[in-house]
Protein backbone atom coordinates (compact mmCIF):
# COMPACT_ATOMS: atom_id res chain seq x y z
CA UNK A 1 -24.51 19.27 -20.67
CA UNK A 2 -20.85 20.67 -21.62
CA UNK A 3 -18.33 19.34 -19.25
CA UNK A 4 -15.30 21.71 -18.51
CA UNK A 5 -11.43 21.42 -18.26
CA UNK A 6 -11.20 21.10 -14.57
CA UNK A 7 -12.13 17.58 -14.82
CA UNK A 8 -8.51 16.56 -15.01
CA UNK A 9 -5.77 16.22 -12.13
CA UNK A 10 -2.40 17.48 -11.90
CA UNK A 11 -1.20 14.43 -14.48
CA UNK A 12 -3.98 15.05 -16.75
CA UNK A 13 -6.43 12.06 -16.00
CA UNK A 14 -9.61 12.46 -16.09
CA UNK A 15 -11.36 13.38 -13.07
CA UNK A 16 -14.79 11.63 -12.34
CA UNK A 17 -16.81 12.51 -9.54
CA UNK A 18 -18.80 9.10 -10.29
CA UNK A 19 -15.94 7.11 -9.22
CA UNK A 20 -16.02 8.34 -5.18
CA UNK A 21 -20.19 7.24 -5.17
CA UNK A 22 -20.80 5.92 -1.61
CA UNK A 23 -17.34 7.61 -0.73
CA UNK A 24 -17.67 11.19 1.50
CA UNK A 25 -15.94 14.08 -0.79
CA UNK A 26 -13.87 16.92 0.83
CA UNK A 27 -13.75 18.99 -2.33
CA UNK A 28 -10.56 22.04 -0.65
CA UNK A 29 -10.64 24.87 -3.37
CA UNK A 30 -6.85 26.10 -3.00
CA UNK A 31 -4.64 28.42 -4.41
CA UNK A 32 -0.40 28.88 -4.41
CA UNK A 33 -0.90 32.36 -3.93
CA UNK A 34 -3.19 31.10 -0.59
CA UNK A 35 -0.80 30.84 2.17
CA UNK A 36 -3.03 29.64 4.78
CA UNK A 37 -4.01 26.91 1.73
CA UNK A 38 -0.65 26.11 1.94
CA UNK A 39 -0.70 25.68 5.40
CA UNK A 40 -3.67 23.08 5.41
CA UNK A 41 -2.57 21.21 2.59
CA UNK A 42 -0.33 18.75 5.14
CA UNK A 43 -3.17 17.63 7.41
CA UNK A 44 -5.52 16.98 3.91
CA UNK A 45 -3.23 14.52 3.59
CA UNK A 46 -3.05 13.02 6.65
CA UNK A 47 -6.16 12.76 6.80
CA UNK A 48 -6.76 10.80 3.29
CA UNK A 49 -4.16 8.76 4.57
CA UNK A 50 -6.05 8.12 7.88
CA UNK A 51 -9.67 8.11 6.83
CA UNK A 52 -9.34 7.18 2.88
CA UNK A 53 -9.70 3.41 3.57
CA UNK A 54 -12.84 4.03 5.65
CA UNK A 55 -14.63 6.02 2.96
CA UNK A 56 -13.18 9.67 2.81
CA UNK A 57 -11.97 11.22 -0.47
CA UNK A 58 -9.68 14.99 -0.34
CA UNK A 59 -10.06 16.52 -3.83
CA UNK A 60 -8.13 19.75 -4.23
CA UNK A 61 -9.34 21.68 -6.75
CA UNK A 62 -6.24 24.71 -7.68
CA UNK A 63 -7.93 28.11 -8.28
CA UNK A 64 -4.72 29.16 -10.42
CA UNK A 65 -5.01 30.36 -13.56
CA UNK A 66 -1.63 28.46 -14.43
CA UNK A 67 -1.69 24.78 -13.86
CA UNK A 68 1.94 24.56 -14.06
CA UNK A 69 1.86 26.25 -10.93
CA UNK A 70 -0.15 24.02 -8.97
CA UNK A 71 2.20 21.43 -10.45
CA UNK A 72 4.93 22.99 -8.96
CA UNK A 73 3.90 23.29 -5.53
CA UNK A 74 2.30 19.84 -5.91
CA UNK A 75 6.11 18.42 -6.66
CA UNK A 76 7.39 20.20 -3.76
């Protein structure tokens, strides 16, 4: 099975799905161009910070072409 680019984050670890096993995934495909993305981005996470230690893992995945500017918004 190939594996493809997207399996890194925004500082260029690797990304494993494996890791979260047991955990309950909210996988929020996003974009910067998205404003309404924008919009939710805030109560993702809250809501890692609320739920994360009970079992609930946020994984935004950036449907830019440019990863530099998911990086951008991601520092802001």
């Amino acid at each position: 099975m190939r594996r493809s680019s997207w399996r890194t984050d925004l500082e260029n670890r690797k990304l494993d799905l494996h890791a979260y096993r047991g955990k309950v995934i909210l996988l929020d495909f996003w974009a910067t161009w998205c404003a309404a993305c924008q919009l939710e981005i805030p109560r993702f996470v809250a809501w890692q910070s609320q739920f994360g230690p009970r079992g609930l893992q946020i994984i935004g995945i950036s449907m830019d072409d440019d990863p530099a500017l998911a990086r951008k918004l991601y520092k802001r």
